[in-house]
N, C-alpha and C. Protein backbone atom coordinates (compact mmCIF):
# COMPACT_ATOMS: atom_id res chain seq x y z
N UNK A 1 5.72 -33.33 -0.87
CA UNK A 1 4.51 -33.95 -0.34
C UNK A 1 3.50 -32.90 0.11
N UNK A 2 3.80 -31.91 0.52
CA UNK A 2 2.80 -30.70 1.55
C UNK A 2 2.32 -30.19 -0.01
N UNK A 3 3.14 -30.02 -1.40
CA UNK A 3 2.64 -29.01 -2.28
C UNK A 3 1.35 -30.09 -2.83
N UNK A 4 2.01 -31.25 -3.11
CA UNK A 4 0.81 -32.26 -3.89
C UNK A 4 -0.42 -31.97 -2.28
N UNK A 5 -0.50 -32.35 -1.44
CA UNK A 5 -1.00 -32.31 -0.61
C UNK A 5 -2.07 -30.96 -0.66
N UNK A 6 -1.88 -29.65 -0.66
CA UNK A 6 -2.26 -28.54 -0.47
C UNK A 6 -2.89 -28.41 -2.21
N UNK A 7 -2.33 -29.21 -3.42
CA UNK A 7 -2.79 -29.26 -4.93
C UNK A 7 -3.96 -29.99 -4.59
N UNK A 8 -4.63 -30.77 -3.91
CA UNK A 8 -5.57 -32.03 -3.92
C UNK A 8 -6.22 -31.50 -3.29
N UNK A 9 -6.56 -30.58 -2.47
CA UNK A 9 -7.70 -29.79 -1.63
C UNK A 9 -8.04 -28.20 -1.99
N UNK A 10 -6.60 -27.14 -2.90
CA UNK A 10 -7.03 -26.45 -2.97
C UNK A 10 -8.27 -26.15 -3.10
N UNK A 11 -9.14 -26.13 -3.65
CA UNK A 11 -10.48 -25.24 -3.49
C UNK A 11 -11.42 -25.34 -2.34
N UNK A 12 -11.24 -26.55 -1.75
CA UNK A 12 -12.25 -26.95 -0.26
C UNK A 12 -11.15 -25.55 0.54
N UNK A 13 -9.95 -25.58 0.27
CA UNK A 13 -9.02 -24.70 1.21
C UNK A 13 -9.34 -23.35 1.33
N UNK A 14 -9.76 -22.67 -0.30
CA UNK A 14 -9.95 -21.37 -0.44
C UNK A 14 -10.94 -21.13 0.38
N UNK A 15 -11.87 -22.08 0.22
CA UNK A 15 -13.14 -22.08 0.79
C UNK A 15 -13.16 -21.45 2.07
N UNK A 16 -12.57 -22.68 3.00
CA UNK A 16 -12.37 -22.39 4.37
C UNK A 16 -11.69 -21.07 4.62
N UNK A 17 -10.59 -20.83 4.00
CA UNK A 17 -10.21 -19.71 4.42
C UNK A 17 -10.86 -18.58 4.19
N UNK A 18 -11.60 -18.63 3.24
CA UNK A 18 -12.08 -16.86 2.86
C UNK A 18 -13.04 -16.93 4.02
N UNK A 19 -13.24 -17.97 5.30
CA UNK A 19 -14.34 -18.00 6.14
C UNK A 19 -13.15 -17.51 7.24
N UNK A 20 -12.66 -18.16 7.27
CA UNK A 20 -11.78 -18.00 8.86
C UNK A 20 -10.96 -16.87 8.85
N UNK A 21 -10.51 -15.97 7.87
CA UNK A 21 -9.55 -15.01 8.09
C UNK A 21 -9.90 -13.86 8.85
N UNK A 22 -11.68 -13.66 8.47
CA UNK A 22 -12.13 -12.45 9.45
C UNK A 22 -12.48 -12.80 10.74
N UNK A 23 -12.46 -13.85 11.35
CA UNK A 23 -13.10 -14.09 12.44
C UNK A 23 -12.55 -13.79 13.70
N UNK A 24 -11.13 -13.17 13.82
CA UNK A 24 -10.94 -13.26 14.80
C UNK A 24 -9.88 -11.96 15.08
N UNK A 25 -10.49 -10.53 15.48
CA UNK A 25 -10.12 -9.74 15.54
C UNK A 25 -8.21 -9.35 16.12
N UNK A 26 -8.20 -10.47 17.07
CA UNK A 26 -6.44 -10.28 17.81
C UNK A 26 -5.73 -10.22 16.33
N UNK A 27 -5.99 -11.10 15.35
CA UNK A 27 -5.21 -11.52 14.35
C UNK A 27 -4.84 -10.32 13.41
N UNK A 28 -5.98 -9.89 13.68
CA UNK A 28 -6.43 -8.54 11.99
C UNK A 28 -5.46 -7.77 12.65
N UNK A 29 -5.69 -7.14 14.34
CA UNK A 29 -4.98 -6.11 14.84
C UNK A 29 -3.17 -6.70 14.71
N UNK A 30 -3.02 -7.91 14.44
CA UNK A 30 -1.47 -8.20 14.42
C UNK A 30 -0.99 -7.95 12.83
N UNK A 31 -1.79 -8.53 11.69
CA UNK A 31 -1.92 -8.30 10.25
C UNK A 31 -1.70 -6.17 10.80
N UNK A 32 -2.76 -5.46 11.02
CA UNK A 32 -2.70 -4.11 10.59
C UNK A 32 -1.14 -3.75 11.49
N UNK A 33 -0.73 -4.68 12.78
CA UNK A 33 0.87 -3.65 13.20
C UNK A 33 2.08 -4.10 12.17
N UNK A 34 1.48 -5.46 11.98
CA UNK A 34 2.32 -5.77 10.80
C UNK A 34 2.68 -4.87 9.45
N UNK A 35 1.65 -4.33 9.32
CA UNK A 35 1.31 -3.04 8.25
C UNK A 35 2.37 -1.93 8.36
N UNK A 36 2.04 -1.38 9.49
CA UNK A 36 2.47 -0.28 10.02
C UNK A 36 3.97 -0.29 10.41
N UNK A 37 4.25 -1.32 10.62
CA UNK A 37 5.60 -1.55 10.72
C UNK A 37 6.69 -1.74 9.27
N UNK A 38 5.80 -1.89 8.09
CA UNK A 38 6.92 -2.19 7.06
C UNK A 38 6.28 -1.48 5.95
N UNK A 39 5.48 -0.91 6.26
CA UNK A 39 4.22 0.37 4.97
C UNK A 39 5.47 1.32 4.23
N UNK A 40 5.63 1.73 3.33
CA UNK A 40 6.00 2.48 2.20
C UNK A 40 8.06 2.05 2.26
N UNK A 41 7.93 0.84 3.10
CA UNK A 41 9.43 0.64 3.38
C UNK A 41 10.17 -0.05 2.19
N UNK A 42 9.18 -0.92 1.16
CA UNK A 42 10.30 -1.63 -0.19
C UNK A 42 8.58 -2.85 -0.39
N UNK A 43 8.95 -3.63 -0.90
CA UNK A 43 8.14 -5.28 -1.09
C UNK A 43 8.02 -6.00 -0.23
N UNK A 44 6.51 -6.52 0.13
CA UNK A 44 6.30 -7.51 1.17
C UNK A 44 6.04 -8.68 0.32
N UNK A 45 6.71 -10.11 0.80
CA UNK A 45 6.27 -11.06 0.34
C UNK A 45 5.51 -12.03 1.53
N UNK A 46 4.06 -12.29 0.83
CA UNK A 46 3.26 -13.64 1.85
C UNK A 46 3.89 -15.20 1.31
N UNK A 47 4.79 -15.39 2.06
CA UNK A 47 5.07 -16.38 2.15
C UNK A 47 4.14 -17.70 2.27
N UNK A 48 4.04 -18.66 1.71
CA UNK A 48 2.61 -20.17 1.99
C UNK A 48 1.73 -19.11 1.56
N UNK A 49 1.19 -18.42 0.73
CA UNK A 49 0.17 -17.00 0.58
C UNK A 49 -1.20 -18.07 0.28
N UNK A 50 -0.94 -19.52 0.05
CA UNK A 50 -2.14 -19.86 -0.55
C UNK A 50 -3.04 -19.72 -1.23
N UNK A 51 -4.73 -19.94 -1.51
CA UNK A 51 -5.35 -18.32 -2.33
C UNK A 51 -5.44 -17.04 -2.43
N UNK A 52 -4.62 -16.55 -1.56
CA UNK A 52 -4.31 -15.03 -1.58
C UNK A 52 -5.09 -14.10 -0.67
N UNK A 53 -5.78 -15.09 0.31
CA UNK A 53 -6.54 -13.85 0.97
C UNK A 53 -5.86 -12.71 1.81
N UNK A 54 -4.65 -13.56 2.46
CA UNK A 54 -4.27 -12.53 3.53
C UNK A 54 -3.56 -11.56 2.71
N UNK A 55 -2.66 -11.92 0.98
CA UNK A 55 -1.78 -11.25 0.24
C UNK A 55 -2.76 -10.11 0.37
N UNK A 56 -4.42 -10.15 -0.48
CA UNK A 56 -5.01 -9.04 -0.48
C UNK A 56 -5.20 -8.01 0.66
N UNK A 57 -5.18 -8.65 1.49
CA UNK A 57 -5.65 -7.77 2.84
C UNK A 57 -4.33 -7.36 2.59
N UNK A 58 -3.33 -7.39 2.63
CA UNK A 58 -2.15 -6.39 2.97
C UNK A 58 -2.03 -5.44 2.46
N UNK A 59 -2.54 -6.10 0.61
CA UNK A 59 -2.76 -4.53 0.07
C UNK A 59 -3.57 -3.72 0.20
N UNK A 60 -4.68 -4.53 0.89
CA UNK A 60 -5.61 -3.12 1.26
C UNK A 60 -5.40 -2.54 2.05
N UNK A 61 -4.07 -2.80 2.76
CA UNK A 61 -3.52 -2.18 3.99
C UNK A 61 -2.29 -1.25 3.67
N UNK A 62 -2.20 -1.14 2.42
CA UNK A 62 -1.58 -0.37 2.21
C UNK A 62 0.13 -0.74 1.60
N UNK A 63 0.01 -2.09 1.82
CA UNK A 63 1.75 -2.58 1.40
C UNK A 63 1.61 -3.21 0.08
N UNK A 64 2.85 -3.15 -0.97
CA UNK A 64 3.69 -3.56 -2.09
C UNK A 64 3.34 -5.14 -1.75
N UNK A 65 2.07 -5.97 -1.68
CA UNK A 65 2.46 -7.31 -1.40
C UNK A 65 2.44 -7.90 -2.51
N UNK A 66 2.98 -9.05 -2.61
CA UNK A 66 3.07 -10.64 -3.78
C UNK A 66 2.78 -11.53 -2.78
N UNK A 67 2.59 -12.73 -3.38
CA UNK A 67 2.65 -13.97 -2.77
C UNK A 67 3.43 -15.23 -3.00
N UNK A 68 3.90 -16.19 -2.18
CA UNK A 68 4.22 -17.18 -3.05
C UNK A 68 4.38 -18.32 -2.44
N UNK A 69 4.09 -19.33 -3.14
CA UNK A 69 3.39 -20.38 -2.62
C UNK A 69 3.84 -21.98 -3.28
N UNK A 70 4.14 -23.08 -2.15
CA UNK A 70 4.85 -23.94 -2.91
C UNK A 70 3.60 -24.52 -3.87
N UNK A 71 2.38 -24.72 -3.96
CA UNK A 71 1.38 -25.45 -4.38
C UNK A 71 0.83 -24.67 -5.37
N UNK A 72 1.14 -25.34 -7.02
CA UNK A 72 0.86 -24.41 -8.27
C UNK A 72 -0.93 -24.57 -8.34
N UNK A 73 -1.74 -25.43 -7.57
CA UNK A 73 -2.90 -25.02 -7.58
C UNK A 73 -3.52 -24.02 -6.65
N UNK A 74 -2.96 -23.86 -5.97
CA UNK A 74 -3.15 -22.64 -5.09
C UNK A 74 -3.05 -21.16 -5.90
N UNK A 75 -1.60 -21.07 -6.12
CA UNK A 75 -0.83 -20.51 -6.95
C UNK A 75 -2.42 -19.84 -8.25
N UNK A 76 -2.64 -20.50 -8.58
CA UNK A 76 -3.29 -20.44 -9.84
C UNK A 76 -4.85 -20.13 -9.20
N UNK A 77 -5.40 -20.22 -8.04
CA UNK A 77 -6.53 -20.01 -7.26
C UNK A 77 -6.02 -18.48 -7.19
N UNK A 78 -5.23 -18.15 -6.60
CA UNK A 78 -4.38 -16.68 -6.22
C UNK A 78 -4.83 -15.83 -6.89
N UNK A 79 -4.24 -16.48 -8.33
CA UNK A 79 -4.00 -15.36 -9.66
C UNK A 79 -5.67 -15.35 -10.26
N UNK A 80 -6.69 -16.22 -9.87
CA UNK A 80 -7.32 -16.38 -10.58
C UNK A 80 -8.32 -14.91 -10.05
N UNK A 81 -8.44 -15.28 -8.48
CA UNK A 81 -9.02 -14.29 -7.48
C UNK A 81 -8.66 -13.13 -7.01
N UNK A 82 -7.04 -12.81 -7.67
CA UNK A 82 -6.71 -11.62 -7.66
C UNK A 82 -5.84 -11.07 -8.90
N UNK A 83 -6.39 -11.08 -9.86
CA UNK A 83 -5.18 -10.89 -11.02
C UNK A 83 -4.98 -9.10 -10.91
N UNK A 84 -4.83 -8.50 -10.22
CA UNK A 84 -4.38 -7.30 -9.52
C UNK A 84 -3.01 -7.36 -8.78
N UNK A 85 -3.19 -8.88 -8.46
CA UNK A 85 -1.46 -9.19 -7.54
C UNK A 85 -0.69 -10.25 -7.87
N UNK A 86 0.23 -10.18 -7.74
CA UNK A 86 1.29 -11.07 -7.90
C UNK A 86 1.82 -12.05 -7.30
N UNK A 87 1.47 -13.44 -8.09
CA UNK A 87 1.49 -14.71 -7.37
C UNK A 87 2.69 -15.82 -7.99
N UNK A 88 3.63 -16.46 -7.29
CA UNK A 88 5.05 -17.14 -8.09
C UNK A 88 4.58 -18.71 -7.23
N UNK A 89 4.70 -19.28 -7.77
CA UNK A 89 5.12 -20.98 -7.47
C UNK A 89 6.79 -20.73 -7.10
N UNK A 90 6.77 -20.81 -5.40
CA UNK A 90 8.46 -21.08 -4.97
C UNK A 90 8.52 -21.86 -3.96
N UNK A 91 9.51 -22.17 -3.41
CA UNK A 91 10.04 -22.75 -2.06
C UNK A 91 10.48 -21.32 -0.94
N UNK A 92 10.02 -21.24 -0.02
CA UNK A 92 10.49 -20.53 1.47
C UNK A 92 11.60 -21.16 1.50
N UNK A 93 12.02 -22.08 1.37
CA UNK A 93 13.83 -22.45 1.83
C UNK A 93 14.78 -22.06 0.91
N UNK A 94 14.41 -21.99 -0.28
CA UNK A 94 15.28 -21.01 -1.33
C UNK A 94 14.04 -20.17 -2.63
N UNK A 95 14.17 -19.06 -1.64
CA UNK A 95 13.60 -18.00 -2.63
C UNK A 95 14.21 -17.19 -3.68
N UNK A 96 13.36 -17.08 -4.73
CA UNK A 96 14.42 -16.78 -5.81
C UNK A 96 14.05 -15.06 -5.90
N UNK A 97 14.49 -14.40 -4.99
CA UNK A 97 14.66 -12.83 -4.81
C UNK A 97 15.84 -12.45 -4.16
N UNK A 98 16.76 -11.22 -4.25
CA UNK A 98 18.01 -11.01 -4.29
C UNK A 98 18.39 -10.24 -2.47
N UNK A 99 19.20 -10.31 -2.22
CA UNK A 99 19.45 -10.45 -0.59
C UNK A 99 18.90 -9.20 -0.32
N UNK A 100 18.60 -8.88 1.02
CA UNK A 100 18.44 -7.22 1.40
C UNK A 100 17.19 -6.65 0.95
N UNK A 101 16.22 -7.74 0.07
CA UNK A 101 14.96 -7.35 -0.85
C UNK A 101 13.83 -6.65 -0.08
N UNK A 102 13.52 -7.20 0.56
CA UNK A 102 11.93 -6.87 0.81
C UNK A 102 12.10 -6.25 2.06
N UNK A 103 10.87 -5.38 2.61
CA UNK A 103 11.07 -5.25 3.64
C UNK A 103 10.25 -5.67 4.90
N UNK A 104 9.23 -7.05 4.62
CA UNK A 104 8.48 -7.27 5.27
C UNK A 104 8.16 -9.00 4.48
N UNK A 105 7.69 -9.62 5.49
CA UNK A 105 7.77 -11.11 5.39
C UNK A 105 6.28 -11.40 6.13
N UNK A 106 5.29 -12.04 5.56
CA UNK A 106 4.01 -12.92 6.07
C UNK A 106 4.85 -14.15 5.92
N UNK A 107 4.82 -14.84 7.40
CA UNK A 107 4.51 -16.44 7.21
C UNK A 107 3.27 -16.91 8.36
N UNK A 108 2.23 -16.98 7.51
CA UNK A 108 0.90 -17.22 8.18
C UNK A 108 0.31 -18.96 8.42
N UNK A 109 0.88 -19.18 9.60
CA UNK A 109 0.96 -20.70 9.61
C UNK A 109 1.63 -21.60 8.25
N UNK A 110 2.58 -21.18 7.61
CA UNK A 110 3.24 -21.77 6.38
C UNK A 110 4.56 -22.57 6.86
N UNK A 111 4.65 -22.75 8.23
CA UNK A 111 5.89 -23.71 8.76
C UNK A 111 5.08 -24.64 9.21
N UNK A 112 3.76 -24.59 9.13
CA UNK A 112 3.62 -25.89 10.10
C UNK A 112 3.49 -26.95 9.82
N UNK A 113 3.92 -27.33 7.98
CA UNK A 113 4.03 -28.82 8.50
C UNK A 113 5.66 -29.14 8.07
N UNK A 114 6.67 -27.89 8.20
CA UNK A 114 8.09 -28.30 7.89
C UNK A 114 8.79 -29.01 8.85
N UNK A 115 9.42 -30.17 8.80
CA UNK A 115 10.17 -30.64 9.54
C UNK A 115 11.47 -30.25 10.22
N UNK A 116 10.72 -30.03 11.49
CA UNK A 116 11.47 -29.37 12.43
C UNK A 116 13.03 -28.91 11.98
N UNK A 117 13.59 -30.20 11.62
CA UNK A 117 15.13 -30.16 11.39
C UNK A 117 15.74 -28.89 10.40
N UNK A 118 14.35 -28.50 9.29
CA UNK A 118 14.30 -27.72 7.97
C UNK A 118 14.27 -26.03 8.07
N UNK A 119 13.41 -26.44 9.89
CA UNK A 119 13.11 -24.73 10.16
C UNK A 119 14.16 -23.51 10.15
N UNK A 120 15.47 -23.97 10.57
CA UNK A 120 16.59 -22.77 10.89
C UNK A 120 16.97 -22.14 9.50
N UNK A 121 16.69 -23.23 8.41
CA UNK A 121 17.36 -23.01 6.81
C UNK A 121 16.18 -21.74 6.47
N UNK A 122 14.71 -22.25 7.18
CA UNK A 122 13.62 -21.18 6.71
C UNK A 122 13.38 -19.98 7.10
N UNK A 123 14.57 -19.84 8.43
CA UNK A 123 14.74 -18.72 9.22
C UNK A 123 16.04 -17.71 8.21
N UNK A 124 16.64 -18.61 8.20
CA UNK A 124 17.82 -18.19 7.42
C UNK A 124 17.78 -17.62 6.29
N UNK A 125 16.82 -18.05 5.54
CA UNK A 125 16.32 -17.13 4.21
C UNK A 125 15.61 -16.00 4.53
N UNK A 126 14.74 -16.30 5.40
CA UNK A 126 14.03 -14.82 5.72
C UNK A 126 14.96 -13.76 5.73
N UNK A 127 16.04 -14.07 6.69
CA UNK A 127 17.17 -12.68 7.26
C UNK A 127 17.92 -12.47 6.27
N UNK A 128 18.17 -13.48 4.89
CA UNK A 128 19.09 -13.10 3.92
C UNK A 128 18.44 -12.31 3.29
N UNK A 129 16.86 -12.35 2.62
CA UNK A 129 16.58 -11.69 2.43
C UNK A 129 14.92 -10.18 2.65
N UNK A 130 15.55 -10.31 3.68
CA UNK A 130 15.05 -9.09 4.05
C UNK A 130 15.99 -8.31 4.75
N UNK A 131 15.89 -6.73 4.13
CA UNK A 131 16.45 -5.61 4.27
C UNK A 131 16.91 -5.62 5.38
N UNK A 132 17.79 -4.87 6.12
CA UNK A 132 17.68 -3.59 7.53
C UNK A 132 16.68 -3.41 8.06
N UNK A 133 16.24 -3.59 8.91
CA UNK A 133 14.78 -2.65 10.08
C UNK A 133 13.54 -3.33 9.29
N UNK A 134 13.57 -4.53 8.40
CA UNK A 134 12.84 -5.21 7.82
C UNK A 134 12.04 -6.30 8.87
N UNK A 135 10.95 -6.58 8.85
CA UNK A 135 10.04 -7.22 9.67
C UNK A 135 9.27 -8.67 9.47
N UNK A 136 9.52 -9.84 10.11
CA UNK A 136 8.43 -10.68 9.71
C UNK A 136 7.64 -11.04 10.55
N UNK A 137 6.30 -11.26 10.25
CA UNK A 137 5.47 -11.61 11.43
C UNK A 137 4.97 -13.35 10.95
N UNK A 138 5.05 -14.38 11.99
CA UNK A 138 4.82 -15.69 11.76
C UNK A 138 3.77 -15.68 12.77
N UNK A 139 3.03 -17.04 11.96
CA UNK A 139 1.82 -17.23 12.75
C UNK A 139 1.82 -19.03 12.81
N UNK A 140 1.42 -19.99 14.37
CA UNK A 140 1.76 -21.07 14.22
C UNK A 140 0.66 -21.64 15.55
N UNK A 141 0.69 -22.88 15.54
CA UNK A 141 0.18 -23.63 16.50
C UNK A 141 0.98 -23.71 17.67
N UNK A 142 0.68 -23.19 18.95
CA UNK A 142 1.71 -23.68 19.77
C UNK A 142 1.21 -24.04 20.63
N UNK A 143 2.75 -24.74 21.23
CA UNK A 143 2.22 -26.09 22.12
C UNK A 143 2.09 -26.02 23.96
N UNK A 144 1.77 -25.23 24.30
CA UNK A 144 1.07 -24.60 25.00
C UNK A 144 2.27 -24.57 26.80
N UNK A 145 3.59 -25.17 26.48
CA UNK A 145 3.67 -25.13 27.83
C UNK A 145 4.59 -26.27 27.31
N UNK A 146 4.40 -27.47 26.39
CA UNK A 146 4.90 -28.64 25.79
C UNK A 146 6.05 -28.05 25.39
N UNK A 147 7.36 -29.49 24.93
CA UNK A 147 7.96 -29.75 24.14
C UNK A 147 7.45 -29.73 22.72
N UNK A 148 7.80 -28.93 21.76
CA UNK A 148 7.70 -29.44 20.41
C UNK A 148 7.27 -30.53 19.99
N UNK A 149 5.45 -31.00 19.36
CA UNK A 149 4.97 -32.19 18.96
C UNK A 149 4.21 -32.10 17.63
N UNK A 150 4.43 -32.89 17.63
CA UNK A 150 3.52 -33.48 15.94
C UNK A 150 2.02 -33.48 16.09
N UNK A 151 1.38 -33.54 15.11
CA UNK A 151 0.08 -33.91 14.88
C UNK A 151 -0.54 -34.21 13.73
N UNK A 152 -2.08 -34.78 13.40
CA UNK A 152 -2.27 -35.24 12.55
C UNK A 152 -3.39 -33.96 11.75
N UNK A 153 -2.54 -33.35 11.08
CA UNK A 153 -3.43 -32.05 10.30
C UNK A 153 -4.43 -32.96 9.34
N UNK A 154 -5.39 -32.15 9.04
CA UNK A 154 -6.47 -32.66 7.87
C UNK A 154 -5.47 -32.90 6.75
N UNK A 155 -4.92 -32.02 6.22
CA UNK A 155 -3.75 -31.89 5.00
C UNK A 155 -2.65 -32.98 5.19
N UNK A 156 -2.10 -32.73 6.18
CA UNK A 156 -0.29 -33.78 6.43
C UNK A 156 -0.22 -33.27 7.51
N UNK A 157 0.74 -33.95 8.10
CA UNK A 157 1.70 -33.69 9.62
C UNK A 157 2.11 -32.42 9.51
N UNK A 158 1.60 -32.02 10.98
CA UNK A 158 1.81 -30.53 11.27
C UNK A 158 2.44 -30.49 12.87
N UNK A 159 2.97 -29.11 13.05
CA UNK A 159 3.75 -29.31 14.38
C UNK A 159 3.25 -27.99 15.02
N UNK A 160 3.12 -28.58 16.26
CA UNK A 160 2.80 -27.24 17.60
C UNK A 160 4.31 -27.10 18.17
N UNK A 161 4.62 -25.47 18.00
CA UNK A 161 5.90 -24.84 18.46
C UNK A 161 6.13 -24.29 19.97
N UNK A 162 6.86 -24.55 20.90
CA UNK A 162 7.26 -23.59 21.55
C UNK A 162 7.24 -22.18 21.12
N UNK A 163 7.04 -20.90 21.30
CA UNK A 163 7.32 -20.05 20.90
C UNK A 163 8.60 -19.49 21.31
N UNK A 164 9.43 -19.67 22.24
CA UNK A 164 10.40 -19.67 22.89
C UNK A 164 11.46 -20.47 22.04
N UNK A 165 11.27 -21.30 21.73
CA UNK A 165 12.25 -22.18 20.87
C UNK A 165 12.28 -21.59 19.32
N UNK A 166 10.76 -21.40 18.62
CA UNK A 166 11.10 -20.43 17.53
C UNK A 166 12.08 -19.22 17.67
N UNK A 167 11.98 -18.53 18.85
CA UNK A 167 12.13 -17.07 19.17
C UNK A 167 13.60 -17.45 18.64
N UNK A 168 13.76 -18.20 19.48
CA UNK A 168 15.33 -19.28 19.56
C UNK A 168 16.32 -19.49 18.11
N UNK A 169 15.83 -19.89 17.23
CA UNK A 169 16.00 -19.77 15.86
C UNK A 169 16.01 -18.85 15.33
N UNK A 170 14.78 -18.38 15.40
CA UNK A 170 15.15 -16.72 14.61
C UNK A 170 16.43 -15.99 15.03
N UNK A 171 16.79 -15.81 16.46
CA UNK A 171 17.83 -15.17 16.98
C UNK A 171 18.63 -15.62 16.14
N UNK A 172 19.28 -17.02 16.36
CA UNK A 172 20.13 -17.56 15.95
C UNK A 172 20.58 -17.18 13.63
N UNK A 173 19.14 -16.47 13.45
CA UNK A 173 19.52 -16.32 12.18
C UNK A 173 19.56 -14.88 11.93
N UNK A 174 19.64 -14.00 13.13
CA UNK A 174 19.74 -12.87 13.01
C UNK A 174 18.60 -11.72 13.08
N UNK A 175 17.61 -12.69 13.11
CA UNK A 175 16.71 -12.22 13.78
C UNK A 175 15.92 -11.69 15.15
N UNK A 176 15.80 -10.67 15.69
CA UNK A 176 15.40 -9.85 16.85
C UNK A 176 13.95 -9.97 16.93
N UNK A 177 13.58 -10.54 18.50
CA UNK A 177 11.84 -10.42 18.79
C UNK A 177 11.31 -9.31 18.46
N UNK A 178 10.42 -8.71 18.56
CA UNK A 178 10.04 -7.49 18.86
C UNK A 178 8.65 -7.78 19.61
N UNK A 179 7.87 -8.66 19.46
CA UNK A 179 7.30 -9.38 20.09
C UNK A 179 6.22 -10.58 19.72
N UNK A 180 5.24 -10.96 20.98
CA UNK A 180 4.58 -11.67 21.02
C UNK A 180 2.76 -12.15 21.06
N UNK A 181 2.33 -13.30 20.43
CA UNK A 181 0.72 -13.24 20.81
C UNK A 181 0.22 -14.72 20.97
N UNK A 182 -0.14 -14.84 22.41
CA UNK A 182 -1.22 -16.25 22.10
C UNK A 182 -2.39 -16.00 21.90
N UNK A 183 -3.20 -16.87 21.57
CA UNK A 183 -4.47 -17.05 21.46
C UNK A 183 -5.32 -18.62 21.36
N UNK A 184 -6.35 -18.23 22.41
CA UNK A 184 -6.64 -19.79 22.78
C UNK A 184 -7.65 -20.21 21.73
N UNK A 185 -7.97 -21.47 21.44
CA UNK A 185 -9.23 -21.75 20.26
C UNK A 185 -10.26 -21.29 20.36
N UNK A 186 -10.70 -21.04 19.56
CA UNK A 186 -12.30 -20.37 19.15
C UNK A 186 -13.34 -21.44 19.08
N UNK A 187 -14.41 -21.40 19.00
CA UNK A 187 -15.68 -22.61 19.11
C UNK A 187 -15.42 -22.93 17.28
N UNK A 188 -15.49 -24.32 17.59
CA UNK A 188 -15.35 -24.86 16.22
C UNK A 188 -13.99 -25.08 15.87
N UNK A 189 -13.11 -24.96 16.42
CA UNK A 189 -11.60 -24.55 15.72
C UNK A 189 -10.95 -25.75 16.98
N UNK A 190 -9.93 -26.28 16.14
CA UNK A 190 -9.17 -27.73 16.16
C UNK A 190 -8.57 -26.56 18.12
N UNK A 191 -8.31 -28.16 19.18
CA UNK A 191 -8.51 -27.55 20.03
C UNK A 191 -7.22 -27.28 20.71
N UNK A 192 -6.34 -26.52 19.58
CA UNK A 192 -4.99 -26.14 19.69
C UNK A 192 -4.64 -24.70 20.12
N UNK A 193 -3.75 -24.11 20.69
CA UNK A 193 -3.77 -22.80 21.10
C UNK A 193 -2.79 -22.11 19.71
N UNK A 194 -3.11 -20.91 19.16
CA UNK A 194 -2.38 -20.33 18.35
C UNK A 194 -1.32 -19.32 18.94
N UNK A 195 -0.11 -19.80 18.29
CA UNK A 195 1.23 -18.15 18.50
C UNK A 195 1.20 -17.29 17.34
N UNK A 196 2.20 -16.53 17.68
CA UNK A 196 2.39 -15.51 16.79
C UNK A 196 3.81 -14.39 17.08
N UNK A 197 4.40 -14.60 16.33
CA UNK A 197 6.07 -14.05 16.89
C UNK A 197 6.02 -12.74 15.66
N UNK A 198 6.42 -11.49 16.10
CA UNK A 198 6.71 -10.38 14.83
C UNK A 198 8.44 -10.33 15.35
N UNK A 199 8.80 -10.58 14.21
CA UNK A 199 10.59 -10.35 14.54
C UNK A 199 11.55 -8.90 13.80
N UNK A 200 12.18 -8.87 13.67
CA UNK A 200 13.10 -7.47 13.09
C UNK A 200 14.29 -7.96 13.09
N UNK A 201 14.83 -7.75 11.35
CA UNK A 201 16.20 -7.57 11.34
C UNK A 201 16.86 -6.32 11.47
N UNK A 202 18.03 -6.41 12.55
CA UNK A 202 18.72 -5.39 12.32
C UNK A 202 19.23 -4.50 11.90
């Protein structure tokens, strides 16, 4: 449902995003430690990569990135706007790359509209496959102080996280904090507070 969903708007999507990705400096500075933390270490994959903006920024940052994305119109927006990089139609709950692979993971708001119950399986792939001293940084709506709730995204049902309860999961899949970022809404922007967790496997 989220891929047909994200197929029926791609291009209004690219749109928006090639607007919103620069706007908000905390983010870029979390994208560049993100950098710095997994730079000349193996393959980064952007997980939900969508049209590819943030995939590009990574490489202009210096990392081995691909993307991949459940929505083959996206997918195909990607390749169209960057045929320099490498874009796959997959699932985050079973990725088809070999254990220990990469050494760095984007998931840039790409959980938020998985059902809760689905998240630990999406944690669980991350840590299978990514390396040793390998890094992912997630980016999400959170719920400010709340229990874990739903909402009604433009796209489909989306969820505001505890970040504490993510943190929670990741542990549980072998994953280590390393740390943390809120950030409150910007003028114009849905009037939700954003997280941001960078984790490390062991």
């Amino acid at each position: 449902m989220t891929a047909a969903a994200y197929d029926a708007i791609a291009d209004q999507y690219a749109e928006f995003a090639a607007e919103v990705w620069d706007k908000h400096p905390l983010e870029r500075a979390l994208w560049t430690a993100f950098a710095d933390s997994v730079r000349g270490r193996g393959p980064v994959a952007d997980l939900g990569c969508g049209p590819g903006h943030l995939t590009a920024h990574l490489r202009s940052l210096g990392l081995d990135a691909f993307g991949v994305d459940l929505s083959p119109a996206m997918v195909s927006l990607a390749r169209a706007a960057h045929p320099d990089l490498r874009f796959e139609v997959g699932s985050m709950a079973a990725l088809e790359l070999p254990e220990a692979s990469l050494a760095g993971i984007l998931s840039w708001y790409s959980v938020i509209h998985t059902p809760p119950a689905e998240v630990p399986g999406y944690f669980a792939e991350f840590a299978r496959t990514l390396a040793s001293g390998g890094h992912v940084l997630l980016g999400c709506f959170e719920s400010q102080g709340a229990p874990l709730t739903s909402f009604d995204h433009k796209v489909t049902t989306a969820y505001c996280w505890p970040l504490d309860e993510l943190a929670g999961i990741a542990a549980a899949a072998g994953l280590a904090e390393v740390g943390r970022m809120y950030r409150e809404p910007g003028a114009g922007e849905r009037p939700l507070r954003h997280g941001s967790l960078l984790l490390r496997k062991p």
